[in-house]
PDB file of N, CA and C in Angstrom:
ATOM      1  N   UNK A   1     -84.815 157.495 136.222  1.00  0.00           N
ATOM      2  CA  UNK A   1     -84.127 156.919 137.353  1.00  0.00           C
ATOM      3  C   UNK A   1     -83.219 155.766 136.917  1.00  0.00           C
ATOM      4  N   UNK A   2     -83.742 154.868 136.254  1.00  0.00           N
ATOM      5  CA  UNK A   2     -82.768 153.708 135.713  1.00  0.00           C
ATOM      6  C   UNK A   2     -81.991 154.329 134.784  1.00  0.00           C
ATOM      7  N   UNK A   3     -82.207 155.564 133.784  1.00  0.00           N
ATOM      8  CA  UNK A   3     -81.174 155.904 133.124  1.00  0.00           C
ATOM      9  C   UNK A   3     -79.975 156.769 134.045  1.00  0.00           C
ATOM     10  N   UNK A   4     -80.072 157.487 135.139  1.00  0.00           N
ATOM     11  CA  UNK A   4     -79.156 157.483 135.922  1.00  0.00           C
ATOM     12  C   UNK A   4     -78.368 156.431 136.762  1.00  0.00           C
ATOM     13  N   UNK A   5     -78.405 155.549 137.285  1.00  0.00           N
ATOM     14  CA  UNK A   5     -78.340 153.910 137.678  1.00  0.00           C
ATOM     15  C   UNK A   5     -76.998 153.714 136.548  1.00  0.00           C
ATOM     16  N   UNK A   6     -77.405 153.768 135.380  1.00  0.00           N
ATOM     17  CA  UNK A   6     -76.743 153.322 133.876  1.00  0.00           C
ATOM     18  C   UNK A   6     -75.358 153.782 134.347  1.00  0.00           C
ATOM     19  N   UNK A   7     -75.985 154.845 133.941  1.00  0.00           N
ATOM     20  CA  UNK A   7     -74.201 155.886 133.703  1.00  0.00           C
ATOM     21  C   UNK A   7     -73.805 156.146 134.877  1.00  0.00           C
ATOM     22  N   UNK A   8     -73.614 155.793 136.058  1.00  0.00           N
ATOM     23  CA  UNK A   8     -73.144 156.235 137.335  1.00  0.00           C
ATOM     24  C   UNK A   8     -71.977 155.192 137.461  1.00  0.00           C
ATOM     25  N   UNK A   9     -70.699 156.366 137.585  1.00  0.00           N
ATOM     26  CA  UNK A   9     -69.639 155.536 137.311  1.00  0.00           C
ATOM     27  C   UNK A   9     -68.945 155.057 139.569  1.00  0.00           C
ATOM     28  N   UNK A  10     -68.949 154.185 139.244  1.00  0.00           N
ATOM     29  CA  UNK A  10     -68.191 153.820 140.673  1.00  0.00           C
ATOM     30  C   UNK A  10     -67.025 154.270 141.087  1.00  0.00           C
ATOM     31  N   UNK A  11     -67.005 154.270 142.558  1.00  0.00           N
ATOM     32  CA  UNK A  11     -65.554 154.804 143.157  1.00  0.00           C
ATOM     33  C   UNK A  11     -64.572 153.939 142.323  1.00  0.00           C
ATOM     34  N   UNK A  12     -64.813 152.125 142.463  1.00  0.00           N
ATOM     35  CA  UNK A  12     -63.294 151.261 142.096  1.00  0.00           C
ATOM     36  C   UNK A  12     -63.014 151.799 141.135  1.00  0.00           C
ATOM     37  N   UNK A  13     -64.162 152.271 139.842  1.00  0.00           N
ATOM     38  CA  UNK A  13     -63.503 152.382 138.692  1.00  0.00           C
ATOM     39  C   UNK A  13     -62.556 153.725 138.135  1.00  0.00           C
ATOM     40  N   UNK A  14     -63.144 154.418 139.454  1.00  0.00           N
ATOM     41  CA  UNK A  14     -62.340 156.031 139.048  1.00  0.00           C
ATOM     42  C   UNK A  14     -60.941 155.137 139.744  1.00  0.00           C
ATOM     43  N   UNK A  15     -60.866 154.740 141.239  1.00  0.00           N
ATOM     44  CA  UNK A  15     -59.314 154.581 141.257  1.00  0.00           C
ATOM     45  C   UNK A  15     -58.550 153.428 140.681  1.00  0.00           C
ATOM     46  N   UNK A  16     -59.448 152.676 139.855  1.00  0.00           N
ATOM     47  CA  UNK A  16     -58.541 151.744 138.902  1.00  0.00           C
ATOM     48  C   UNK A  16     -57.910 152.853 137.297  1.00  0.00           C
ATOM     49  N   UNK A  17     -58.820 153.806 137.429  1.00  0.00           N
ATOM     50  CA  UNK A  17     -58.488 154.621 136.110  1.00  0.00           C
ATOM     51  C   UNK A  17     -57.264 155.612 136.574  1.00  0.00           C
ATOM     52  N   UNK A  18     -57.232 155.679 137.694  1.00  0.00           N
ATOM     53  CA  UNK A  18     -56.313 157.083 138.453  1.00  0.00           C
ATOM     54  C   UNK A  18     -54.708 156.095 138.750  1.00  0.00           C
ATOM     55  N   UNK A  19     -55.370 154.804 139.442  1.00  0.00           N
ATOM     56  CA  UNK A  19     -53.897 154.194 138.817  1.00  0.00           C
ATOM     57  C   UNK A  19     -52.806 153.564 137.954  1.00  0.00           C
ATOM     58  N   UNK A  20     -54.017 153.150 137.058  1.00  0.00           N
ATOM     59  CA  UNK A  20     -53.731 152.778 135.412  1.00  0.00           C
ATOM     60  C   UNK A  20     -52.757 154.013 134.887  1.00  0.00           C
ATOM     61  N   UNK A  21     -52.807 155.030 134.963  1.00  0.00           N
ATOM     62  CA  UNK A  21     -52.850 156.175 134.071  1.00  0.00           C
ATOM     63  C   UNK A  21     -51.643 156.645 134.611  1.00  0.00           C
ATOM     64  N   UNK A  22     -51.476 156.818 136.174  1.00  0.00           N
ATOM     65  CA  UNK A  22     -50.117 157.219 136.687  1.00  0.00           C
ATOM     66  C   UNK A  22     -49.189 156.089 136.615  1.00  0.00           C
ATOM     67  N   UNK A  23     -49.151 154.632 136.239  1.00  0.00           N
ATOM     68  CA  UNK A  23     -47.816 153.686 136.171  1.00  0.00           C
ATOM     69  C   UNK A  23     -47.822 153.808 134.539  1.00  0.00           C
ATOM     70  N   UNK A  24     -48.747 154.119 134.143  1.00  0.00           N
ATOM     71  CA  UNK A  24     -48.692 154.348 132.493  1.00  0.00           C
ATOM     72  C   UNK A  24     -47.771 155.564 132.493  1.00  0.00           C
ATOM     73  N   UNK A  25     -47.644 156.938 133.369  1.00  0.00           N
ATOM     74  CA  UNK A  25     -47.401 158.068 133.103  1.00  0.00           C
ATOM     75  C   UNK A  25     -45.769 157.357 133.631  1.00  0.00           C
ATOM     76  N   UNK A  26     -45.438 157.022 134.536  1.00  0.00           N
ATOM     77  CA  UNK A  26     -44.591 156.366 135.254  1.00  0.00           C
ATOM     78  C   UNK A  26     -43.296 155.719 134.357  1.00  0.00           C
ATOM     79  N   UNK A  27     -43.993 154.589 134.025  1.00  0.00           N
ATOM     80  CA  UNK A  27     -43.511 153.395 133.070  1.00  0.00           C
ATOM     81  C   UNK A  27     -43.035 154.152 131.977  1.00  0.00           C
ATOM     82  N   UNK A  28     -43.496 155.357 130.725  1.00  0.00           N
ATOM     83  CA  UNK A  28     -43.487 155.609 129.927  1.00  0.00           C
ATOM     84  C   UNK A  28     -42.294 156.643 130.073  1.00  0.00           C
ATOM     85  N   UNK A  29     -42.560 157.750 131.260  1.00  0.00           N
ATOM     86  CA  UNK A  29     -41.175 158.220 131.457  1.00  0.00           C
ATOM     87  C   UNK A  29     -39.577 157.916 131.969  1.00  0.00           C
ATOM     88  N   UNK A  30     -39.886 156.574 132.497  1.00  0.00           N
ATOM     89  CA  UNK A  30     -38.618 155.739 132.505  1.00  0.00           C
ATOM     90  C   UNK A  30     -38.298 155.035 131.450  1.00  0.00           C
ATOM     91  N   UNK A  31     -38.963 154.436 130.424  1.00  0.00           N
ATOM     92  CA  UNK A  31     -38.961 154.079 128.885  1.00  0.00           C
ATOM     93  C   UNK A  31     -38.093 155.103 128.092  1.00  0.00           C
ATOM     94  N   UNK A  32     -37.807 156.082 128.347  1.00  0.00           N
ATOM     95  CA  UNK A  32     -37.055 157.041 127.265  1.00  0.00           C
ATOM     96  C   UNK A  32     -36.005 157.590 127.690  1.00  0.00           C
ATOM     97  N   UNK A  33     -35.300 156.760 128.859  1.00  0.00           N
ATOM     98  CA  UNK A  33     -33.757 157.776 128.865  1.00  0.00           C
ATOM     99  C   UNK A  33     -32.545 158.254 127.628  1.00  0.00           C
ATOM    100  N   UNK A  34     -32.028 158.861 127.273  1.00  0.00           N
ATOM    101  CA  UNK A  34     -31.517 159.398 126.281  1.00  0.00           C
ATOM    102  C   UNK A  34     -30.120 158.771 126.292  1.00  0.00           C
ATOM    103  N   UNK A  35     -29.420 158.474 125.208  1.00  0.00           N
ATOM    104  CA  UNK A  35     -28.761 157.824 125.405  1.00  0.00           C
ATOM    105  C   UNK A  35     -27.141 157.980 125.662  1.00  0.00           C
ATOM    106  N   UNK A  36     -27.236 159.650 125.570  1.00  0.00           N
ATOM    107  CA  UNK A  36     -25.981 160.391 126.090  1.00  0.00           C
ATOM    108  C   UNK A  36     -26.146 160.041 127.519  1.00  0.00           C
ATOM    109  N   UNK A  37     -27.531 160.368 128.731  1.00  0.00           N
ATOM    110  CA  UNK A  37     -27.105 160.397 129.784  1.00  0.00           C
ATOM    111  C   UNK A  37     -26.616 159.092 130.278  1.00  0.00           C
ATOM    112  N   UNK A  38     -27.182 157.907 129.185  1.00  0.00           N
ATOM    113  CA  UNK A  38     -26.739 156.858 129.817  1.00  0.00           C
ATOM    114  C   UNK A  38     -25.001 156.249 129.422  1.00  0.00           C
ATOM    115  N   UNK A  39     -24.709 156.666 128.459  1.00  0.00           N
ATOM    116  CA  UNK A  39     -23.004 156.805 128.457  1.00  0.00           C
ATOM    117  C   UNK A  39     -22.207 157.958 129.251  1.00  0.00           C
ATOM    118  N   UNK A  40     -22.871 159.075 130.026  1.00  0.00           N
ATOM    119  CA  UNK A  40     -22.328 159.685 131.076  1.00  0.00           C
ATOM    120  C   UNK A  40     -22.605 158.920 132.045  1.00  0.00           C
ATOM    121  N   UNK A  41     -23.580 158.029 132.255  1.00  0.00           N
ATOM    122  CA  UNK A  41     -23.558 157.463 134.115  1.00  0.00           C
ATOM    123  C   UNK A  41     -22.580 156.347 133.883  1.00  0.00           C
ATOM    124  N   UNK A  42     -22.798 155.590 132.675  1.00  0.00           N
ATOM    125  CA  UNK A  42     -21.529 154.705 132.552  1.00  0.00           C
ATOM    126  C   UNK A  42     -20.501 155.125 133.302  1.00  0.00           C
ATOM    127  N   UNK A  43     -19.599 156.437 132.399  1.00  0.00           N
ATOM    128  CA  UNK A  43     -18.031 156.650 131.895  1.00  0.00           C
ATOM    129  C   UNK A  43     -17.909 157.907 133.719  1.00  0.00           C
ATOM    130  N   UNK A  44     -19.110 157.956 134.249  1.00  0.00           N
ATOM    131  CA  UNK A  44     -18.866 158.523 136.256  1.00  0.00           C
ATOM    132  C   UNK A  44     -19.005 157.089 136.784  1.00  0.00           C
ATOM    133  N   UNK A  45     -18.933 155.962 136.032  1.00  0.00           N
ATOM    134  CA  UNK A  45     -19.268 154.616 137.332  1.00  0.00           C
ATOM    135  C   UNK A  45     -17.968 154.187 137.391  1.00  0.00           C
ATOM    136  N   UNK A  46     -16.964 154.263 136.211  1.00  0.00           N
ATOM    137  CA  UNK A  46     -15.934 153.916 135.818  1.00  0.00           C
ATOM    138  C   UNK A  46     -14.541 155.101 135.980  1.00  0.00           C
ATOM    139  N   UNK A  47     -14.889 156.138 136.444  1.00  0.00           N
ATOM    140  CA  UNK A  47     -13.803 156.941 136.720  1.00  0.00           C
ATOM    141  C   UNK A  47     -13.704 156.758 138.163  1.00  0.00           C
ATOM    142  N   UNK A  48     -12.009 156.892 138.097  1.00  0.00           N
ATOM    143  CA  UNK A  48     -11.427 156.480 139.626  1.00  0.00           C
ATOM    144  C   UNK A  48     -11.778 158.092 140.536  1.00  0.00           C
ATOM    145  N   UNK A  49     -12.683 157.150 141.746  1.00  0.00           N
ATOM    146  CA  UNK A  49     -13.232 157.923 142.875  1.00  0.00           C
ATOM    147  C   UNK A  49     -12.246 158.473 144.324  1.00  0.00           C
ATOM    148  N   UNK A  50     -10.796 157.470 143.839  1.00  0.00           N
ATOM    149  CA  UNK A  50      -9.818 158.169 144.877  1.00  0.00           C
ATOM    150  C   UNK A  50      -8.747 158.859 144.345  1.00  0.00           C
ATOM    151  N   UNK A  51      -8.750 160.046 145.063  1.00  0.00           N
ATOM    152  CA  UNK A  51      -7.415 160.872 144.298  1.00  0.00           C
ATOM    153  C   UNK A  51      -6.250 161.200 145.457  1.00  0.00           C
ATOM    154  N   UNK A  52      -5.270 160.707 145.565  1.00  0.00           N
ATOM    155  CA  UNK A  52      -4.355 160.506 146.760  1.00  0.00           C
ATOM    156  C   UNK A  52      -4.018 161.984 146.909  1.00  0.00           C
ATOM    157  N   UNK A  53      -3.796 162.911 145.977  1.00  0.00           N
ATOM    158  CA  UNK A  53      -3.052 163.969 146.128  1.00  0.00           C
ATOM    159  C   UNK A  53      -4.675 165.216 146.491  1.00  0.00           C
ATOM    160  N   UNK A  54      -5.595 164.367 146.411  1.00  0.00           N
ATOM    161  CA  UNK A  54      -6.298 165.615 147.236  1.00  0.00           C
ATOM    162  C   UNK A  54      -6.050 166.455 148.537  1.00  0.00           C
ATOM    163  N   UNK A  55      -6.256 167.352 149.227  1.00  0.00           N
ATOM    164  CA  UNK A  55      -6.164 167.572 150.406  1.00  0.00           C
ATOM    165  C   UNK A  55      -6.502 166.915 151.766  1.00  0.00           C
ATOM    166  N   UNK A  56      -7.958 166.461 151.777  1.00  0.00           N
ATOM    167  CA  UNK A  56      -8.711 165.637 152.232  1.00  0.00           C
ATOM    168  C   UNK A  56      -7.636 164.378 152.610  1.00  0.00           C
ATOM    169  N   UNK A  57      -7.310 163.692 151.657  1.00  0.00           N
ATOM    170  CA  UNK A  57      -6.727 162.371 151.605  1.00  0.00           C
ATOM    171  C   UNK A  57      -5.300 162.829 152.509  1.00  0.00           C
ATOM    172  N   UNK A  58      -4.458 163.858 152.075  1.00  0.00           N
ATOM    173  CA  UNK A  58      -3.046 163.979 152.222  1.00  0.00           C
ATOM    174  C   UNK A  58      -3.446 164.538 154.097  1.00  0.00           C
ATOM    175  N   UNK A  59      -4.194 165.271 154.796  1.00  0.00           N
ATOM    176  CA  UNK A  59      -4.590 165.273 155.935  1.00  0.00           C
ATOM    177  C   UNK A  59      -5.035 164.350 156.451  1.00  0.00           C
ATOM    178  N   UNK A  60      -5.702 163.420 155.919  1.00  0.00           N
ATOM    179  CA  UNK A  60      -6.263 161.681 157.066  1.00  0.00           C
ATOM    180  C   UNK A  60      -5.042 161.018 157.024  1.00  0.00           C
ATOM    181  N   UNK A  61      -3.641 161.402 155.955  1.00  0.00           N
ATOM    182  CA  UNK A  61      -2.601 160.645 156.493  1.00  0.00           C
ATOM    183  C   UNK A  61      -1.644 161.368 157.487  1.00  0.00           C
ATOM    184  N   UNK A  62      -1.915 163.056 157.303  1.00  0.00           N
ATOM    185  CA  UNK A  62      -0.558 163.327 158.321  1.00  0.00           C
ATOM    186  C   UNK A  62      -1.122 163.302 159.305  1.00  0.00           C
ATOM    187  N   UNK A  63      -2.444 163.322 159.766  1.00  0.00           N
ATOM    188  CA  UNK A  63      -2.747 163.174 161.221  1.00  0.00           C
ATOM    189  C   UNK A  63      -2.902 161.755 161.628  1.00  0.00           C
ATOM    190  N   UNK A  64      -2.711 160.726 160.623  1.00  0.00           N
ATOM    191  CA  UNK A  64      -2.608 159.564 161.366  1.00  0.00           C
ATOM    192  C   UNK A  64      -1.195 159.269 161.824  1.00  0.00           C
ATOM    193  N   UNK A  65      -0.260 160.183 161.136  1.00  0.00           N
ATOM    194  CA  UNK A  65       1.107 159.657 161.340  1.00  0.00           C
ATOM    195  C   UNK A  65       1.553 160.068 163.095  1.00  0.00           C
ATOM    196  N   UNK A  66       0.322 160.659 163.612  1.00  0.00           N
ATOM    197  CA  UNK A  66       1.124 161.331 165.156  1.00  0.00           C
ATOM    198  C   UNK A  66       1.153 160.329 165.999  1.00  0.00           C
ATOM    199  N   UNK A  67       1.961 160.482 166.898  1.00  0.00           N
ATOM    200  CA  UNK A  67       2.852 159.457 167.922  1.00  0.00           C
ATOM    201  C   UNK A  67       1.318 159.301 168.724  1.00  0.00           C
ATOM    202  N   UNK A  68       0.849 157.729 169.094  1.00  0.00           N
ATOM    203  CA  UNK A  68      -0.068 157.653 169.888  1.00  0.00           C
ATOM    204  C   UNK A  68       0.606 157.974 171.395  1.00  0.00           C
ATOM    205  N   UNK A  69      -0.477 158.430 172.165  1.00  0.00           N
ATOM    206  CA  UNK A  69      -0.449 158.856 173.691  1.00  0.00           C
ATOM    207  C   UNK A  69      -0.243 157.982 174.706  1.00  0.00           C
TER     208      UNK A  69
END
């Protein structure tokens, strides 16, 4: 009976082990981004996001150009 008592592991300690282990799993896979993707998010933060001659763009101006009512 006391040698069961011994080894009987507690709830806190299973969910201190269950969350140790996932910010470990966590932490460790944000620790290793590669370092191509991080000179591609660079060189997309730094390319110009407006292009005048799109379609999109060249329609929000001819319909703003109409005679108000």
């Amino acid at each position: 009976m006391d040698q069961q008592r011994k080894t009987r592991i507690r709830r806190r300690d299973v969910l201190i082990a269950v969350t140790a282990s996932g910010v470990a799993a966590v932490m460790g896979a944000a620790a290793i981004p590669s370092a191509k993707a991080a000179a591609t998010a660079r060189r997309d933060k730094r390319k110009a996001q407006y292009q005048a001659n799109s379609p999109e763009i060249q329609t929000f101006y001819r319909v703003n150009r109409y005679p108000a009512k």
